[in-house]
Protein backbone atom coordinates (compact mmCIF):
# COMPACT_ATOMS: atom_id res chain seq x y z
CA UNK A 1 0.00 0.00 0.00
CA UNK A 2 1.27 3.51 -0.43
CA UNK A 3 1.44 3.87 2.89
CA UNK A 4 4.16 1.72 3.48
CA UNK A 5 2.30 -1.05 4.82
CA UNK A 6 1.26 -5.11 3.00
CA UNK A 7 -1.91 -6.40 2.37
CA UNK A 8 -3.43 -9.13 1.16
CA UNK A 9 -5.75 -9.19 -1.84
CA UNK A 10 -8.12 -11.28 -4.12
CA UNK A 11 -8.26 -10.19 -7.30
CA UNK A 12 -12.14 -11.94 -7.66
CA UNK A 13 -13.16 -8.89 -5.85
CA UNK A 14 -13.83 -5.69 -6.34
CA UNK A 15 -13.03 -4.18 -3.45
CA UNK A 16 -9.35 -5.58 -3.83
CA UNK A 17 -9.41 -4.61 -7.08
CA UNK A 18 -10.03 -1.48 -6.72
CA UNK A 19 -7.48 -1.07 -4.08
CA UNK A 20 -4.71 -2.02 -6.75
CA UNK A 21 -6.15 0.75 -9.26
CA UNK A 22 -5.57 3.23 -7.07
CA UNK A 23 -2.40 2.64 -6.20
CA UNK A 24 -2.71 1.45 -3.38
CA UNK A 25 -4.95 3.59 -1.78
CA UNK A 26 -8.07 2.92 -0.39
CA UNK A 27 -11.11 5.82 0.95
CA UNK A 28 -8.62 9.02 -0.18
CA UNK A 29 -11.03 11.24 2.29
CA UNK A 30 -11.05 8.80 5.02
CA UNK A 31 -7.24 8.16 4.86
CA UNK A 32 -7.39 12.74 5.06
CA UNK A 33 -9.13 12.34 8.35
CA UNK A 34 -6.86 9.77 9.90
CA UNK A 35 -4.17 11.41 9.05
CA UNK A 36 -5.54 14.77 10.35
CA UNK A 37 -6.62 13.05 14.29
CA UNK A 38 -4.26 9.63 14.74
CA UNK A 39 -1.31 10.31 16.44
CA UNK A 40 1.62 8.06 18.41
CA UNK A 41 0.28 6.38 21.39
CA UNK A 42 -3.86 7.05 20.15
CA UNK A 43 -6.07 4.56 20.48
CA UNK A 44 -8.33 3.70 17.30
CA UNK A 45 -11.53 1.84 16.82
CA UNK A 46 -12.18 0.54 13.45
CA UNK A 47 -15.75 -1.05 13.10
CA UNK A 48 -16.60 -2.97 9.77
CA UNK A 49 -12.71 -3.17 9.45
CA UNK A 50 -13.46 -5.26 6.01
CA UNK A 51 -10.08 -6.66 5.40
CA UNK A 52 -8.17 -4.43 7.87
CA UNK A 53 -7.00 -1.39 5.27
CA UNK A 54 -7.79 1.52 7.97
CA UNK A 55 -6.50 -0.98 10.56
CA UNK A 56 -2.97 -1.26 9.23
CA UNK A 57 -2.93 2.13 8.46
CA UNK A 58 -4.09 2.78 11.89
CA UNK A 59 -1.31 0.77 13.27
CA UNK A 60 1.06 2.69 11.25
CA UNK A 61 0.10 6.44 12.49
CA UNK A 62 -0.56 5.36 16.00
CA UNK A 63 3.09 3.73 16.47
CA UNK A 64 4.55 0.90 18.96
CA UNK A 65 3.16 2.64 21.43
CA UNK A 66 -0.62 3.05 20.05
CA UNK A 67 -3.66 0.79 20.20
CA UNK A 68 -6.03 -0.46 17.20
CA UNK A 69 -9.40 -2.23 17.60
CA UNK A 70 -10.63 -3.86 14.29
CA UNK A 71 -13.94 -5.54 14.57
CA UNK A 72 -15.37 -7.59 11.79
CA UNK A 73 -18.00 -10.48 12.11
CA UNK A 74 -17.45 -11.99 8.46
CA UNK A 75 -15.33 -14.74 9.22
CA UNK A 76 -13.79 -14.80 5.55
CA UNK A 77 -13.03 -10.46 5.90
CA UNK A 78 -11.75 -11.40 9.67
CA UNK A 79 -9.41 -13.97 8.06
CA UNK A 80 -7.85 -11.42 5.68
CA UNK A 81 -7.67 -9.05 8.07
CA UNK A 82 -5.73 -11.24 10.60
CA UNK A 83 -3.76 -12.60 7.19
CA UNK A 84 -2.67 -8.46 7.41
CA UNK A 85 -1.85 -7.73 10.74
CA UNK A 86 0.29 -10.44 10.49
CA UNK A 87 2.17 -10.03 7.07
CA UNK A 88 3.04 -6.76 8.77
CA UNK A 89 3.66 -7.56 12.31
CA UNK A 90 0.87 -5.02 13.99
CA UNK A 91 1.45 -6.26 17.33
CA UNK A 92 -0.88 -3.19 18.96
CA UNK A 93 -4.28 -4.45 16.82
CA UNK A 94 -6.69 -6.24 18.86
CA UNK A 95 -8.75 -7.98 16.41
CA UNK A 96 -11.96 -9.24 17.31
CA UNK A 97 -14.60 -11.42 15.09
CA UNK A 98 -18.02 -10.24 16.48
CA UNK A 99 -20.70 -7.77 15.22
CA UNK A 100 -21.22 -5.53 17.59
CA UNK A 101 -24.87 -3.37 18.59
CA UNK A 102 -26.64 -2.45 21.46
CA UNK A 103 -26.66 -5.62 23.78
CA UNK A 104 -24.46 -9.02 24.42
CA UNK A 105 -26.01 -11.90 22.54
CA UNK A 106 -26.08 -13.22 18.91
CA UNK A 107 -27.38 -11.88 15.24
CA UNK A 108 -28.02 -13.29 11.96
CA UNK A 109 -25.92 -12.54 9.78
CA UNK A 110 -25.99 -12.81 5.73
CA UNK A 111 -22.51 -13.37 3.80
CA UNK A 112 -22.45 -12.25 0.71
CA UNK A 113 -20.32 -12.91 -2.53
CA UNK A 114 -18.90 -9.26 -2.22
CA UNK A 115 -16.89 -9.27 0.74
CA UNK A 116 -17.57 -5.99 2.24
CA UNK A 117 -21.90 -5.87 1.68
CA UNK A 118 -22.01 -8.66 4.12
CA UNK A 119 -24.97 -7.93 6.90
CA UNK A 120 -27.62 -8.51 8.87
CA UNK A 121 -29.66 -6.41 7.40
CA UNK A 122 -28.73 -6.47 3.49
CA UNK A 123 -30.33 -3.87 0.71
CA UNK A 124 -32.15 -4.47 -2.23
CA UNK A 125 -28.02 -4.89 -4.10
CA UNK A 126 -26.86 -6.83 -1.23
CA UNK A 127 -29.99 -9.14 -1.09
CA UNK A 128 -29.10 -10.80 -4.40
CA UNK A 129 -25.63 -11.61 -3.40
CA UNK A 130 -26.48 -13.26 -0.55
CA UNK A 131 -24.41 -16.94 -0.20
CA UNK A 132 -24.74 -18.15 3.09
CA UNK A 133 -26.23 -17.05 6.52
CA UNK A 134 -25.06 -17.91 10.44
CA UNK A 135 -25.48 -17.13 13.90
CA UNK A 136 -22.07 -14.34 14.98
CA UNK A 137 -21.84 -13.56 18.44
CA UNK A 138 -22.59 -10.05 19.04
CA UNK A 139 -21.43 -7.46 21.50
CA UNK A 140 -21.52 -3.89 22.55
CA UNK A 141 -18.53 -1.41 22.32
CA UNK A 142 -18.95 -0.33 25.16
CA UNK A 143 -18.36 -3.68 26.89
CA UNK A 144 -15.73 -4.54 24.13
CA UNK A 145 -13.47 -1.60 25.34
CA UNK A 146 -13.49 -2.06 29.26
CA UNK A 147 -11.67 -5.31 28.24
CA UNK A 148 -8.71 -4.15 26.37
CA UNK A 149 -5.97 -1.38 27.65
CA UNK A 150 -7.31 1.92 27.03
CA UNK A 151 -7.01 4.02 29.39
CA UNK A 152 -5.12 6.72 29.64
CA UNK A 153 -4.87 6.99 26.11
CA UNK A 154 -6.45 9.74 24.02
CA UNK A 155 -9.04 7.93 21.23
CA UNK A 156 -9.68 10.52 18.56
CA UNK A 157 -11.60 9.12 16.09
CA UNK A 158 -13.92 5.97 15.92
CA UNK A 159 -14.35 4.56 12.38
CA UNK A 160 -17.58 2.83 11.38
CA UNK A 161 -18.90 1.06 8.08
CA UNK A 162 -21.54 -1.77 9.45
CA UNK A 163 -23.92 -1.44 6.52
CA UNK A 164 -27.16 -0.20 8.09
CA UNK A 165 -26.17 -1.40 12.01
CA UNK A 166 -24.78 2.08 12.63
CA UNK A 167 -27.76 3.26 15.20
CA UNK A 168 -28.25 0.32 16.71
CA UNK A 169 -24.04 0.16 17.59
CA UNK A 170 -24.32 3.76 18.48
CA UNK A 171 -26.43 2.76 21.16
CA UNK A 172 -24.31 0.46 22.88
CA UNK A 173 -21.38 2.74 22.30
CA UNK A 174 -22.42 5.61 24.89
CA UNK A 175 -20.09 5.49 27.47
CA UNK A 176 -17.29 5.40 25.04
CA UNK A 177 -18.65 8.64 23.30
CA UNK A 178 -19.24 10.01 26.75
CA UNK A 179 -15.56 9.23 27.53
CA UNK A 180 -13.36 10.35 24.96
CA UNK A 181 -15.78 12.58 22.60
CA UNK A 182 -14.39 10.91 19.12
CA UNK A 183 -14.63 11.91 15.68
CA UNK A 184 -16.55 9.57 13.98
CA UNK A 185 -15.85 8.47 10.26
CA UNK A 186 -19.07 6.51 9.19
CA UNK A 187 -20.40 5.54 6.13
CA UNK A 188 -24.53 6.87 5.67
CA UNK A 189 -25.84 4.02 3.51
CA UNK A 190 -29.44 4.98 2.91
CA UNK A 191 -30.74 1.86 1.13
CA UNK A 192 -29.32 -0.28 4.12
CA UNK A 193 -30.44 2.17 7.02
CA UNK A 194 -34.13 1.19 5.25
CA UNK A 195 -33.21 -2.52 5.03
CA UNK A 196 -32.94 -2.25 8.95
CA UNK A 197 -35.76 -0.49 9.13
CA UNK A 198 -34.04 2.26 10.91
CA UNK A 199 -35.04 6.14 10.29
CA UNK A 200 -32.72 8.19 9.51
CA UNK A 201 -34.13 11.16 11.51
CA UNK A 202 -34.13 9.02 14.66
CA UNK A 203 -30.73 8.03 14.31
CA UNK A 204 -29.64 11.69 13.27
CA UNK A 205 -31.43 13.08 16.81
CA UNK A 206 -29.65 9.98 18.51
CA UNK A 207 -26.30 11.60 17.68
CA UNK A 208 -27.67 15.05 18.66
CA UNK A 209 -28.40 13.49 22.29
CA UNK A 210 -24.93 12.28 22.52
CA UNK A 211 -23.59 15.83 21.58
CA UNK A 212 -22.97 15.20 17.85
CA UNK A 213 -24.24 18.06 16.14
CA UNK A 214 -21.88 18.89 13.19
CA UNK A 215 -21.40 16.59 10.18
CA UNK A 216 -19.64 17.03 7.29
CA UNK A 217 -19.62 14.96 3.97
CA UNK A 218 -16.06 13.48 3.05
CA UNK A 219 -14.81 13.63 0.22
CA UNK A 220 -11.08 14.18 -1.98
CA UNK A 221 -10.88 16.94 -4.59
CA UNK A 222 -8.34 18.52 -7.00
CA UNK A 223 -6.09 20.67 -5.20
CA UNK A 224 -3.08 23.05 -5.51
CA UNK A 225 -1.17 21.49 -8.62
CA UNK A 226 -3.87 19.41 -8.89
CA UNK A 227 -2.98 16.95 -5.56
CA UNK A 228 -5.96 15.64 -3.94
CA UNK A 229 -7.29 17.42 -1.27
CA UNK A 230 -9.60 16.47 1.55
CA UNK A 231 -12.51 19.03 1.44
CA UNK A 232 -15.55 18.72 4.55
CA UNK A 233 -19.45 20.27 3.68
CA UNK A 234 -21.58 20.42 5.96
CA UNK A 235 -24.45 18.43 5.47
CA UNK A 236 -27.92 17.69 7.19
CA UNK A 237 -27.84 14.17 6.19
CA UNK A 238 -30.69 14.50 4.35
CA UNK A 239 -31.37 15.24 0.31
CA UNK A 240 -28.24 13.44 -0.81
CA UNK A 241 -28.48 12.10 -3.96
CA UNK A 242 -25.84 9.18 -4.01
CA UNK A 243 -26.17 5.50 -2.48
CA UNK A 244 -24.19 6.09 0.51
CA UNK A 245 -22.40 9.14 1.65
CA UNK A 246 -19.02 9.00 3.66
CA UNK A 247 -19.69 11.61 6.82
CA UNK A 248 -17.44 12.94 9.83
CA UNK A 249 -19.13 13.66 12.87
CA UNK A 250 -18.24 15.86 15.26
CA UNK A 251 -19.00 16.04 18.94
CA UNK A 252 -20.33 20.00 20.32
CA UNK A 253 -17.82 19.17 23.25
CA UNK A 254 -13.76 19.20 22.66
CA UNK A 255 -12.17 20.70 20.62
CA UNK A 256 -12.15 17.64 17.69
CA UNK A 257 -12.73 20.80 15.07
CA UNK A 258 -9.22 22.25 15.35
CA UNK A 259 -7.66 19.66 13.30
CA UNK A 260 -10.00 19.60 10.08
CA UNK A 261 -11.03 23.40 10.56
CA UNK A 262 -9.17 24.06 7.00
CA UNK A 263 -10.49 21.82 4.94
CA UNK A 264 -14.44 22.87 5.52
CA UNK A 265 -15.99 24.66 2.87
């Protein structure tokens, strides 16, 4: 990867594919942020880490010294991303195969031939993909984080890509927002956010009650010389036009603005 780090990939899919293409870059705007918040010694939470791209480069920013949590409930993403973390000796990731929501227990989960649109609650593309289903254990982050050694650490930014699970993992993630006040990077996929039959007005006055009240759409333009740029709009959530949108949230509380201040238009 252009960031100095191995991974993995199949060329059957797309995803993989794609990485290659690029150059080995994955999520330009993404890869922005956590180069903007992660520094040596952060902690960093990376939830739907696929096969463990922001992971590794997770482990790379955050140093010897740093801690990343990559959670993943596909067993054949989990073995990739293990497959990485390995290759390239990441010694401070704590992976962990689960899904993770708003209570302990187990969920139904759908596999699907695109690794990466696995879920338990898959959209009207994901639906005809679908391969194989089983029973994951499931978990809250809350309770996932009191196990491992965080404290004391600062953890600036949470990532999260769980194809429509996002409100229902918000909710068991409260103590950790209360705690550290993290960025979040998530992905807003509308079709699956209807799949689960979660509103996305509910789930947008859900982050207001935990103090998130600024988002911003993600994305990479042409800047000076024509290098990409990260560039932040705000956005209501609402009257998108695309699929999915990639979105930053930011907490009222902190001061997680300072470092992503100039790139808002």
């Amino acid at each position: 990867m252009k960031d100095g780090f191995w991974m993995q990939l199949d060329p059957r899919q797309s995803v993989d594919r794609e990485m290659v293409a690029r150059g080995g870059v994955w999520e330009p705007a993404l890869r922005a942020v956590m180069k903007r918040y992660l520094r040596p010694g952060d902690a960093f939470v990376d939830v739907g880490a696929h096969k463990g791209w922001a992971s590794c480069l997770g482990a790379r920013l955050t140093g010897p010294g740093g801690l990343v949590v990559s959670v993943d409930p596909d067993p054949r993403a989990f073995a990739g991303l293990m497959a990485n973390i390995v290759r390239n000796e990441f010694a401070t990731v704590q992976a962990c195969q689960c899904a993770l929501g708003d209570a302990d227990g187990e969920l139904r989960l759908s596999l699907t031939r695109t690794i990466g649109n696995t879920s338990a609650f898959p959209n009207h593309i994901a639906r005809s993909e679908v391969v194989e289903e089983l029973t994951v254990r499931c978990t809250t982050l809350d309770s996932l984080l009191r196990g491992l050694d965080i404290k004391g650490r600062d953890l600036p930014l949470i990532k999260m890509d769980a194809e429509g699970a996002e409100p229902t993992i918000w909710d068991g993630m409260q103590a950790t927002l209360s705690a550290f006040k993290p960025a979040i990077a998530l992905e807003i996929n509308y079709a699956s956010l209807q799949a689960a039959r979660r509103d996305l007005g509910e789930f947008k006055t859900a982050m207001e009650q935990s103090g998130y009240t600024r988002w911003f759409r993600m994305t990479v333009q042409s800047g000076v010389w024509g290098r990409p740029q990260l560039s932040l709009k705000a956005t209501d959530l609402f009257g998108e036009d695309e699929l999915l949108i990639d979105v930053l949230a930011i907490p009222q509380d902190g001061d997680r603005m300072a470092a992503i201040r100039p790139f808002i238009h």
